[in-house]
Structures are given as C-alpha cells and as structure tokens.
PDB file of N, CA and C in Angstrom:
ATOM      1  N   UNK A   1      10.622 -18.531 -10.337  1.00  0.00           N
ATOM      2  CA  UNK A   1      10.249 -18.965 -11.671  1.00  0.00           C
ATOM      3  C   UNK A   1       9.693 -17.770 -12.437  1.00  0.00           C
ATOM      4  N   UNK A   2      10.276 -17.584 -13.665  1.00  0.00           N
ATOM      5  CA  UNK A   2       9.795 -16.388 -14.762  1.00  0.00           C
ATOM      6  C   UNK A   2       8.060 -17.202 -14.750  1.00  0.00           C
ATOM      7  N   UNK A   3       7.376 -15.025 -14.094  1.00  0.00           N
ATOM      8  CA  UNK A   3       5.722 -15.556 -14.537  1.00  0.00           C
ATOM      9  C   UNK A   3       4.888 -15.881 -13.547  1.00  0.00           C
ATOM     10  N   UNK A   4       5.966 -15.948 -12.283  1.00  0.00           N
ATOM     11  CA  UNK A   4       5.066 -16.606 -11.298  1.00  0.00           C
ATOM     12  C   UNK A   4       5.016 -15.128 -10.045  1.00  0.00           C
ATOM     13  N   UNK A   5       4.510 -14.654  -9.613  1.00  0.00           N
ATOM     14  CA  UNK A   5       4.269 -13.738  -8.623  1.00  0.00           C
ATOM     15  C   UNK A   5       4.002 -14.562  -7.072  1.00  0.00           C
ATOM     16  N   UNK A   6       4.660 -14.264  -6.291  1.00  0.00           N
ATOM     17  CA  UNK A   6       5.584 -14.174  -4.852  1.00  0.00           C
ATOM     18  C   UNK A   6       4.973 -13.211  -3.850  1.00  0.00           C
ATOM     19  N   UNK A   7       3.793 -13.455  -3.076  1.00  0.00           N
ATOM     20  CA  UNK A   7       3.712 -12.403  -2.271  1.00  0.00           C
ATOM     21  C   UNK A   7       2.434 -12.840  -2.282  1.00  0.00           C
ATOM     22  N   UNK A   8       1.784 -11.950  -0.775  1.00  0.00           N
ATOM     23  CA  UNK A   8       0.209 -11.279  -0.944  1.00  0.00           C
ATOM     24  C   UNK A   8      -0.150 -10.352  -1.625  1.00  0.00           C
ATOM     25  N   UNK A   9      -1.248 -10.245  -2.366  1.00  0.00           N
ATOM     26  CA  UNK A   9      -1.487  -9.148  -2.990  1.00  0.00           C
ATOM     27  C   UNK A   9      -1.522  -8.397  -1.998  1.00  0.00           C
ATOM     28  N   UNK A  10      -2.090  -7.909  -1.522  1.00  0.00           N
ATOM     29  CA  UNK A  10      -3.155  -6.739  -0.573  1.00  0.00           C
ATOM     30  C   UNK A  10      -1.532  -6.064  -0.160  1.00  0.00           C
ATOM     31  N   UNK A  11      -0.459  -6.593   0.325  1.00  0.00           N
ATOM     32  CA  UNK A  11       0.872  -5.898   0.240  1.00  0.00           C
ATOM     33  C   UNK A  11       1.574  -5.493  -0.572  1.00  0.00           C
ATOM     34  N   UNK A  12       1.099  -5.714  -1.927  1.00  0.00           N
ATOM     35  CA  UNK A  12       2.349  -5.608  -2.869  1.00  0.00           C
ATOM     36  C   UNK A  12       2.404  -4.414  -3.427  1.00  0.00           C
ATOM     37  N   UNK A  13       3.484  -3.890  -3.719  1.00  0.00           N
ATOM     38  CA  UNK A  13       3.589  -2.407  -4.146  1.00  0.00           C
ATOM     39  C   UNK A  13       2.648  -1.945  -5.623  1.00  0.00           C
ATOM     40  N   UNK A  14       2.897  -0.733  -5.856  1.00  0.00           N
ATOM     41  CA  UNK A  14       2.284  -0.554  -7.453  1.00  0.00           C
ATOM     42  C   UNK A  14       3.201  -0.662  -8.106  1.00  0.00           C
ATOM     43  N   UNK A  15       4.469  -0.985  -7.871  1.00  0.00           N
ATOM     44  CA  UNK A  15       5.410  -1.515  -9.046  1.00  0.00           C
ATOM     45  C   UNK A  15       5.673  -2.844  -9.268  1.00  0.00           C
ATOM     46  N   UNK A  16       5.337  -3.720  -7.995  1.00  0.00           N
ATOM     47  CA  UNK A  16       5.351  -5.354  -8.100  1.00  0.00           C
ATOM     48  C   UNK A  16       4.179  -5.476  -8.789  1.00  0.00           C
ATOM     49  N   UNK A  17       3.174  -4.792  -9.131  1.00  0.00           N
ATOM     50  CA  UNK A  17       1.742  -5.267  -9.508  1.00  0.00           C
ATOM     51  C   UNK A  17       1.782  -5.015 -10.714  1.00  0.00           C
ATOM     52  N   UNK A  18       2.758  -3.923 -11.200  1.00  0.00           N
ATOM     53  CA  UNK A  18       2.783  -3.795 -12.652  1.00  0.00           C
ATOM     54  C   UNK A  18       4.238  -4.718 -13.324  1.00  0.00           C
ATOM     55  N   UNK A  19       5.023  -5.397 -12.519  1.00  0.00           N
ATOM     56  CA  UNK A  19       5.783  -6.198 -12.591  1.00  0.00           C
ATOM     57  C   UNK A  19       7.089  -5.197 -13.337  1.00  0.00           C
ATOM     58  N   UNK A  20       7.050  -3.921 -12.788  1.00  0.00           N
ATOM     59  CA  UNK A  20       8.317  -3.336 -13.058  1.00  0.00           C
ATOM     60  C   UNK A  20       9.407  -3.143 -11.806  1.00  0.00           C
ATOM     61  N   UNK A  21      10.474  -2.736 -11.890  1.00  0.00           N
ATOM     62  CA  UNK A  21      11.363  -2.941 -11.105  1.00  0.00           C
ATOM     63  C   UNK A  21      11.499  -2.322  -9.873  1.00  0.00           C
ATOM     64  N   UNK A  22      12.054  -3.038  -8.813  1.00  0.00           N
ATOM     65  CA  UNK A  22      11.345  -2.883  -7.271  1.00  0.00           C
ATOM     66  C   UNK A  22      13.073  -2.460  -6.304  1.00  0.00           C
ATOM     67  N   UNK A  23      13.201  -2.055  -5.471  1.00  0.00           N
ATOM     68  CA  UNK A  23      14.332  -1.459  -4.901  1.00  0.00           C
ATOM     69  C   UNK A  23      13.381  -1.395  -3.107  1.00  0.00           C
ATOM     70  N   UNK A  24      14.319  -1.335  -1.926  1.00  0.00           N
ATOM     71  CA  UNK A  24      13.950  -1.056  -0.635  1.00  0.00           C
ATOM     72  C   UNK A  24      12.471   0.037  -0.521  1.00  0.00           C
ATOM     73  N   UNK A  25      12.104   0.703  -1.594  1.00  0.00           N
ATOM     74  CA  UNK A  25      11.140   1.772  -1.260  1.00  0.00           C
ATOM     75  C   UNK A  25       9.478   0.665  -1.641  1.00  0.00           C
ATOM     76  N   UNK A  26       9.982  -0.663  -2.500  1.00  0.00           N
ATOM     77  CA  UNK A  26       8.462  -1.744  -2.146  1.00  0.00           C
ATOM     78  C   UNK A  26       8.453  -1.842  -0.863  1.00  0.00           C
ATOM     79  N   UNK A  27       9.442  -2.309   0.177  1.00  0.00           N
ATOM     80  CA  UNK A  27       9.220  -2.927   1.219  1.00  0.00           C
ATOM     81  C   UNK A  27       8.913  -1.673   2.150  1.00  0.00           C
ATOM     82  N   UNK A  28       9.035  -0.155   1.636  1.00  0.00           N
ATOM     83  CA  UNK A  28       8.497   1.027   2.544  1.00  0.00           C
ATOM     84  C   UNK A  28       6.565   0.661   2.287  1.00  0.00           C
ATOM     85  N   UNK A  29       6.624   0.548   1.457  1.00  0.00           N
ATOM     86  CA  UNK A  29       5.090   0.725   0.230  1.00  0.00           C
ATOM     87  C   UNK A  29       4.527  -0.437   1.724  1.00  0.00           C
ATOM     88  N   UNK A  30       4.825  -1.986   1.556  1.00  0.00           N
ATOM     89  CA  UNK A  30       4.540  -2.671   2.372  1.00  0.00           C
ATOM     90  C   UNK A  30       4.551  -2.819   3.848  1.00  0.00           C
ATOM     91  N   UNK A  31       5.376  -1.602   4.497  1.00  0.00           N
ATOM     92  CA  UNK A  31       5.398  -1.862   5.959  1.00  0.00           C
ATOM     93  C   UNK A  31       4.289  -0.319   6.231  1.00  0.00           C
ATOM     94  N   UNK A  32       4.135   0.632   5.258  1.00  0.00           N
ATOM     95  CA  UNK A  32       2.716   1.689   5.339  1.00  0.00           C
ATOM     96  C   UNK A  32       1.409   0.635   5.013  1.00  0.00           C
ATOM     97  N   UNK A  33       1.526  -0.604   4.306  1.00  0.00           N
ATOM     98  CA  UNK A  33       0.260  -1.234   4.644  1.00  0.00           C
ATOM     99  C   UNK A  33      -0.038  -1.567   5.944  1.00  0.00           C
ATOM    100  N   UNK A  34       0.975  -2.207   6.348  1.00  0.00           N
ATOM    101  CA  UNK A  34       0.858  -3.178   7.376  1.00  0.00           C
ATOM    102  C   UNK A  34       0.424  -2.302   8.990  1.00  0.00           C
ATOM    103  N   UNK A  35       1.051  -0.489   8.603  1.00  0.00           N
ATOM    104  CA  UNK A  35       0.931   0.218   9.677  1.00  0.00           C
ATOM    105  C   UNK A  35      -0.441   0.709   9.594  1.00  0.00           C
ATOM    106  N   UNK A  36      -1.023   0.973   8.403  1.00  0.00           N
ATOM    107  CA  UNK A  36      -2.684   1.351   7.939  1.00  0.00           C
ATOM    108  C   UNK A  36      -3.745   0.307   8.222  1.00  0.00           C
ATOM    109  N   UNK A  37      -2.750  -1.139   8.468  1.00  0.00           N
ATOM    110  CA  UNK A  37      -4.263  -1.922   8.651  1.00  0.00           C
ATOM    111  C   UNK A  37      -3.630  -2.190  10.859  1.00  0.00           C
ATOM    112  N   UNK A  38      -2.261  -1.997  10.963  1.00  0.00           N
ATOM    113  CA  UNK A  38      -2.969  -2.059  12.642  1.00  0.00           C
ATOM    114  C   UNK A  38      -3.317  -0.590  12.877  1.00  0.00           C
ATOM    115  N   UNK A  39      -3.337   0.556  12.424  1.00  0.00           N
ATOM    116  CA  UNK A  39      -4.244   1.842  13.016  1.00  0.00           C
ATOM    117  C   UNK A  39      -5.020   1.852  12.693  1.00  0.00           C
ATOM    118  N   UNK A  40      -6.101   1.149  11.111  1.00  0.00           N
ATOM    119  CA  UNK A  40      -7.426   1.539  11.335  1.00  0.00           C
ATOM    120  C   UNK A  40      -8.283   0.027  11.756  1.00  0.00           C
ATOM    121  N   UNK A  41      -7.298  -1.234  11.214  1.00  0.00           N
ATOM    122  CA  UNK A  41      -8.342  -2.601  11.616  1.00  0.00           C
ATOM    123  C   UNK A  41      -8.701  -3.031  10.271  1.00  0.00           C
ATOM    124  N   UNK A  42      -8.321  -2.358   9.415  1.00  0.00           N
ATOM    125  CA  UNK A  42      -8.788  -2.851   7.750  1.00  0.00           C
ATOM    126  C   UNK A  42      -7.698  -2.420   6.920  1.00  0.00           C
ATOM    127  N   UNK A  43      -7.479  -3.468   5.885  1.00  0.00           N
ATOM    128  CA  UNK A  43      -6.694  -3.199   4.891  1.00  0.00           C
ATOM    129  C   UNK A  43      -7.184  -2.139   3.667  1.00  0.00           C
ATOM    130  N   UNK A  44      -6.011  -1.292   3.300  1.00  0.00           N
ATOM    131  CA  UNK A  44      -5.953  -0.219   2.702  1.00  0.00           C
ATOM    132  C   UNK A  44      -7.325   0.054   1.337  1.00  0.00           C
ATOM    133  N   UNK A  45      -7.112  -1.470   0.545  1.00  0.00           N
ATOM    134  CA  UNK A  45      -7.899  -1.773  -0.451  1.00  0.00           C
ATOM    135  C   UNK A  45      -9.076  -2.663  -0.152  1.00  0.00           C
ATOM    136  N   UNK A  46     -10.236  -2.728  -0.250  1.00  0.00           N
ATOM    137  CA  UNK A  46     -11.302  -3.643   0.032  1.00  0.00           C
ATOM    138  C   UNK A  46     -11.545  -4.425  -1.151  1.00  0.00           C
ATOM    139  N   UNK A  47     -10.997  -5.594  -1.247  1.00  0.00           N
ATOM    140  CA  UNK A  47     -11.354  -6.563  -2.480  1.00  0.00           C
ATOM    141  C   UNK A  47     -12.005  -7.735  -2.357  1.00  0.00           C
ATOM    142  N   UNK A  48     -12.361  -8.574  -3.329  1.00  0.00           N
ATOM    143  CA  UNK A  48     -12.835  -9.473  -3.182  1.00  0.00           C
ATOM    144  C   UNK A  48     -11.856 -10.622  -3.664  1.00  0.00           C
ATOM    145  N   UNK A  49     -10.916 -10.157  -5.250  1.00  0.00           N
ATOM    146  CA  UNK A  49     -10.310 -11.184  -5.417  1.00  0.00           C
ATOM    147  C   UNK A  49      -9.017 -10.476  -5.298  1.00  0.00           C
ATOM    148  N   UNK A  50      -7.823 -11.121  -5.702  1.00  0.00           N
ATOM    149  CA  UNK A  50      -6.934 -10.877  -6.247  1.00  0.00           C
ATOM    150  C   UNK A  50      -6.294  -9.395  -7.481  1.00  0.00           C
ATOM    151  N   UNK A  51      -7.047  -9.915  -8.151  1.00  0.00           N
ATOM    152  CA  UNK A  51      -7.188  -8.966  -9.739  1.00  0.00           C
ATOM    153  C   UNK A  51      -7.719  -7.688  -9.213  1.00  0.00           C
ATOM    154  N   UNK A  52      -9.046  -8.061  -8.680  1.00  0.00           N
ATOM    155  CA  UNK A  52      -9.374  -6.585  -7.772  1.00  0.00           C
ATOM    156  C   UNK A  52      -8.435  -5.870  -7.326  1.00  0.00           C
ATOM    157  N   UNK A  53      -7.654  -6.549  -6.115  1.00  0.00           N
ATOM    158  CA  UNK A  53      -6.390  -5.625  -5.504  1.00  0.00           C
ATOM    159  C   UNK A  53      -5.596  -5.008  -6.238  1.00  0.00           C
ATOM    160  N   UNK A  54      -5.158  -6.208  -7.046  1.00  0.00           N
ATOM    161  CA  UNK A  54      -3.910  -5.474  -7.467  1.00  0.00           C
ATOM    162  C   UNK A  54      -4.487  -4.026  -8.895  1.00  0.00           C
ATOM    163  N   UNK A  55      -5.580  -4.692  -9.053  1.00  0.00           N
ATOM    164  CA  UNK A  55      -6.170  -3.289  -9.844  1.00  0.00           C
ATOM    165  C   UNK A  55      -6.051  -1.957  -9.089  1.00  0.00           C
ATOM    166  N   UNK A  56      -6.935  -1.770  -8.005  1.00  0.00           N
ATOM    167  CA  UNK A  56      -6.856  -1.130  -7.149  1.00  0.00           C
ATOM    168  C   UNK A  56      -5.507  -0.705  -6.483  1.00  0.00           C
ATOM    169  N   UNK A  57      -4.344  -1.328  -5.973  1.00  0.00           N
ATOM    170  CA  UNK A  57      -3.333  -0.864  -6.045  1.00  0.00           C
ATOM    171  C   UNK A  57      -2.782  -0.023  -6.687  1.00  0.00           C
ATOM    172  N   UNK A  58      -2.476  -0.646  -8.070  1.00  0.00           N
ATOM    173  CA  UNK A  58      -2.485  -0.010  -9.214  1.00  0.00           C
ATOM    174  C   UNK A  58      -3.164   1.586  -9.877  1.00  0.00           C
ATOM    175  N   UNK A  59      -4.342   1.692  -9.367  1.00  0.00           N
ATOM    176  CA  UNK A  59      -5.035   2.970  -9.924  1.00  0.00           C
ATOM    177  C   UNK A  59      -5.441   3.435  -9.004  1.00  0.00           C
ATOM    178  N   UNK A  60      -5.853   3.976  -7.425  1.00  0.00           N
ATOM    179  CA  UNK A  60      -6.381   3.694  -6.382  1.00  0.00           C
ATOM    180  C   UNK A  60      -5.265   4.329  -5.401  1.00  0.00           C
ATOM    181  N   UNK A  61      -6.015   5.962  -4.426  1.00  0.00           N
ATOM    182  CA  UNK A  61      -4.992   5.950  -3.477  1.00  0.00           C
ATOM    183  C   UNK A  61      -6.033   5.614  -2.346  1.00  0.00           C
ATOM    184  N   UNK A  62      -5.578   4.710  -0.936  1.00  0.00           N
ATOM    185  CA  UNK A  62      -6.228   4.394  -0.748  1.00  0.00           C
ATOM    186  C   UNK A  62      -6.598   5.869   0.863  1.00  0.00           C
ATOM    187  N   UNK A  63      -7.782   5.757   1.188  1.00  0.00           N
ATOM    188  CA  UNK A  63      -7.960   7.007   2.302  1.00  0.00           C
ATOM    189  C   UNK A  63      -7.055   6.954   3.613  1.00  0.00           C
ATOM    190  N   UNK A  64      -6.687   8.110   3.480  1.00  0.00           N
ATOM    191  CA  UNK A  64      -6.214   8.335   4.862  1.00  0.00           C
ATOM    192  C   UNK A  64      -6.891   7.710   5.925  1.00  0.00           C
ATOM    193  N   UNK A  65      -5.338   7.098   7.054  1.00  0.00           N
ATOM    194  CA  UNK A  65      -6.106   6.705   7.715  1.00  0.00           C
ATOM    195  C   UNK A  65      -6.898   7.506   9.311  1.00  0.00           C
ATOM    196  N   UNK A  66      -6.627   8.343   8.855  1.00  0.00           N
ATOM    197  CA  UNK A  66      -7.652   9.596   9.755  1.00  0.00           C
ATOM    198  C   UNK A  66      -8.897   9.473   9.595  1.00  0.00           C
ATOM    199  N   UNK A  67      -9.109   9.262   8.239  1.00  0.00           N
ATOM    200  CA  UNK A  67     -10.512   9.328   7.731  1.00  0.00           C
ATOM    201  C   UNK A  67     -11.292   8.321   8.240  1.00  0.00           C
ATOM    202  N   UNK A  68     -10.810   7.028   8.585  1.00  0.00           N
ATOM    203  CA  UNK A  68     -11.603   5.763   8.925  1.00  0.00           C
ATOM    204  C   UNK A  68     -11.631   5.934  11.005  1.00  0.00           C
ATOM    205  N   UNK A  69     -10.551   5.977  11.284  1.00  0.00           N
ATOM    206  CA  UNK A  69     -10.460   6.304  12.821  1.00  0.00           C
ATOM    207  C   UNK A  69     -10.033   7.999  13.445  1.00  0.00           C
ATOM    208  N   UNK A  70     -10.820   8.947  13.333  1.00  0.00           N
ATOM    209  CA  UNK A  70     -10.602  10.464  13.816  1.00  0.00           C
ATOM    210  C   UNK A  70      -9.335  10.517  14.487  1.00  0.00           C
ATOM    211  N   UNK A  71      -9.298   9.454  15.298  1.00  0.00           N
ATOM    212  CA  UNK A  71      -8.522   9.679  16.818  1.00  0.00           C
ATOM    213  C   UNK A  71      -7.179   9.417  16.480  1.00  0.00           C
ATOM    214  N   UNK A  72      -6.926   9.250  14.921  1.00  0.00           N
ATOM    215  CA  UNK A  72      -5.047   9.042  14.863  1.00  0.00           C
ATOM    216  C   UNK A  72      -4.875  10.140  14.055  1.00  0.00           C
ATOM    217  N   UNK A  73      -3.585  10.878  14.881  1.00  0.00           N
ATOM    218  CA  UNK A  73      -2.834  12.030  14.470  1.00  0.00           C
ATOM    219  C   UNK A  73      -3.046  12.144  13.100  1.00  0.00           C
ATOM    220  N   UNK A  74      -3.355  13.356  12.510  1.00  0.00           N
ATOM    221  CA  UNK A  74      -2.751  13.819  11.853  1.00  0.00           C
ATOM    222  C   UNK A  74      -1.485  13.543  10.771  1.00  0.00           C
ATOM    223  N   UNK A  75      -0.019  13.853  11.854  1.00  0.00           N
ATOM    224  CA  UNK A  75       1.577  13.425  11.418  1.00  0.00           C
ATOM    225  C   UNK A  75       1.396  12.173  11.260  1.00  0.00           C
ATOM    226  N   UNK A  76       0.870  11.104  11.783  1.00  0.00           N
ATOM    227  CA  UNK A  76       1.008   9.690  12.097  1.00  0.00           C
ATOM    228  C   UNK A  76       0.487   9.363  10.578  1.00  0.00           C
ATOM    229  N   UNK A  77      -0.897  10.049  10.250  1.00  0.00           N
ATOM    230  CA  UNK A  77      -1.391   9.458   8.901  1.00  0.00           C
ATOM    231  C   UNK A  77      -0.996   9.701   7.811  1.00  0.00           C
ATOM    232  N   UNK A  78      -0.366  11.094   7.988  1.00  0.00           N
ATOM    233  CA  UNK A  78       0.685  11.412   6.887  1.00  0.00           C
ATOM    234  C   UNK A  78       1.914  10.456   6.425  1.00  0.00           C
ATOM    235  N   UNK A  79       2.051   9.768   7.539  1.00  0.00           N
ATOM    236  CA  UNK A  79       3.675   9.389   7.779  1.00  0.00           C
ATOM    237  C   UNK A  79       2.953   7.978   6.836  1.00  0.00           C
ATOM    238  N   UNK A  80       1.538   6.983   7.167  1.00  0.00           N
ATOM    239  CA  UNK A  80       0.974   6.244   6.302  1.00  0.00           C
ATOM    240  C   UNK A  80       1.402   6.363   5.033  1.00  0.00           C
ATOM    241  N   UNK A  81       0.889   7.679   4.883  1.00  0.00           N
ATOM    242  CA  UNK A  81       0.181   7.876   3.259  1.00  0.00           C
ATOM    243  C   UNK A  81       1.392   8.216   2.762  1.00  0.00           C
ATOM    244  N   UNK A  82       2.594   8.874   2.833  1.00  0.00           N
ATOM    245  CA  UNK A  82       3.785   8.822   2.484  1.00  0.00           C
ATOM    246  C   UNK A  82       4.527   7.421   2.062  1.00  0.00           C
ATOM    247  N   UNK A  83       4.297   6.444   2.899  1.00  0.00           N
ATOM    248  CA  UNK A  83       5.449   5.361   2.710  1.00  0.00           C
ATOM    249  C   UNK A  83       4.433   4.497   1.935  1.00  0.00           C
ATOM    250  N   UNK A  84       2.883   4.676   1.294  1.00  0.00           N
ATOM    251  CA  UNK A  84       2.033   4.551   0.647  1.00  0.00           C
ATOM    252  C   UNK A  84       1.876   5.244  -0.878  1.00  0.00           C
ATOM    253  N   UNK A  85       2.585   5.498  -0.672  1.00  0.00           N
ATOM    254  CA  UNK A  85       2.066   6.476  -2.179  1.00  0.00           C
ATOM    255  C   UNK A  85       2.355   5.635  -3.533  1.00  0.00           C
ATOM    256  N   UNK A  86       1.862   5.912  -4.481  1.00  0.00           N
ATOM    257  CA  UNK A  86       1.945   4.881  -5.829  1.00  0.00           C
ATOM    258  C   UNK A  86       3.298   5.420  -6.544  1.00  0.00           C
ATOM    259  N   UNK A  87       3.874   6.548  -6.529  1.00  0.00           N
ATOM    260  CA  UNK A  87       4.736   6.678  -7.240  1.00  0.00           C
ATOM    261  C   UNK A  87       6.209   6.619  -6.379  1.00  0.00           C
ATOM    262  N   UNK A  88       6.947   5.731  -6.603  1.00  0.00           N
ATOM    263  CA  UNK A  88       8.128   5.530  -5.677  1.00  0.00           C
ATOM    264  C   UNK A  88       9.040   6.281  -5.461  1.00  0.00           C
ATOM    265  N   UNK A  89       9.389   6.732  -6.010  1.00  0.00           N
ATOM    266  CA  UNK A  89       9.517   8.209  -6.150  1.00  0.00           C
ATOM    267  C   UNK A  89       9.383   9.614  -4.653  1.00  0.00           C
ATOM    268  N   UNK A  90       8.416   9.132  -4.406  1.00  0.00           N
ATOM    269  CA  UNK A  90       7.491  10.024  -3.040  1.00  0.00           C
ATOM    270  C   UNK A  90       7.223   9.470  -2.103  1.00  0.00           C
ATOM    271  N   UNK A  91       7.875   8.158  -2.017  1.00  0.00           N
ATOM    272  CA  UNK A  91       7.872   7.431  -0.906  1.00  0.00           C
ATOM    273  C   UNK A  91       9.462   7.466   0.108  1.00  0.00           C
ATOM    274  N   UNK A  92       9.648   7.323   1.222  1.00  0.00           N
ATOM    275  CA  UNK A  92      10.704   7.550   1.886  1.00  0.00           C
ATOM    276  C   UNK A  92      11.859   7.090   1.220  1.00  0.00           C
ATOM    277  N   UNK A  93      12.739   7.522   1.474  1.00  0.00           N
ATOM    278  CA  UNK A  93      13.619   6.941   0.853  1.00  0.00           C
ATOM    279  C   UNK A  93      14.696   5.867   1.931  1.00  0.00           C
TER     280      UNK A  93
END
C-alpha cells in the first residue's frame, strides 16, 4: 500500500528510511546489521522509538564493531562497516 512502510526499523537501510529507491545493496546494508548485532550483542543504533532509528540511520554512522568488543578482527569489522555504510554507493556490490 502507497505510504505504508514494510520492515523493522533498526534494519532498514538509509535509503528505505528516506523512502528513495532501493536495489540488492539494502539487503547488503541489512545483513551488516544483522552481522554487527551477532558480533557485538547490540544493535548498531540505540533507540527508543522508531523515528529515533530511522533518524539515526539516516544521519548516524554507527561504531565499529571493534570498538564495542576488542577481540573481533580488525578485517571482520571492516567487512561490517562496509556493507554498512550510508551511501550505497560504498557498499558491496
């Protein structure tokens, strides 16, 4: 339905959040969440509501996840923050 948004926030890319057009590199955006919250135990953005997130999505890179647990590589957090990044563009292809 035109208007209606489809998804969890806390996954959704910065282009689903700005409701511009989305191609295989959202669902990269979403499987670097999903790998950032089983290596550190917490999701990327800390919100309370909705609007929060997707704000935060939106403007917000969120920390490496080295920074929260020491003990994961390096390459590994890179490889995160890559398939993470806000501009799609710089995300895997």
């Amino acid at each position: 339905m035109a208007g209606t948004t489809i998804g969890t926030a806390a996954y959704m890319s910065p282009e689903q959040v700005r409701e511009m057009p989305v191609d295989h590199r959202t669902d990269i955006y979403s499987l670097g969440v999903v790998m950032y919250q089983l290596l550190t135990g917490r999701l990327p953005f800390d919100a309370t509501t909705n609007v929060n997130m997707v704000y935060q999505i939106a403007h917000h890179v969120a920390p490496p996840p080295f920074s929260i647990r020491p003990e994961i590589p390096a390459e590994l957090s890179a490889v995160v923050d890559r398939a993470m990044r806000r501009e799609i563009s710089e995300r895997y292809g």
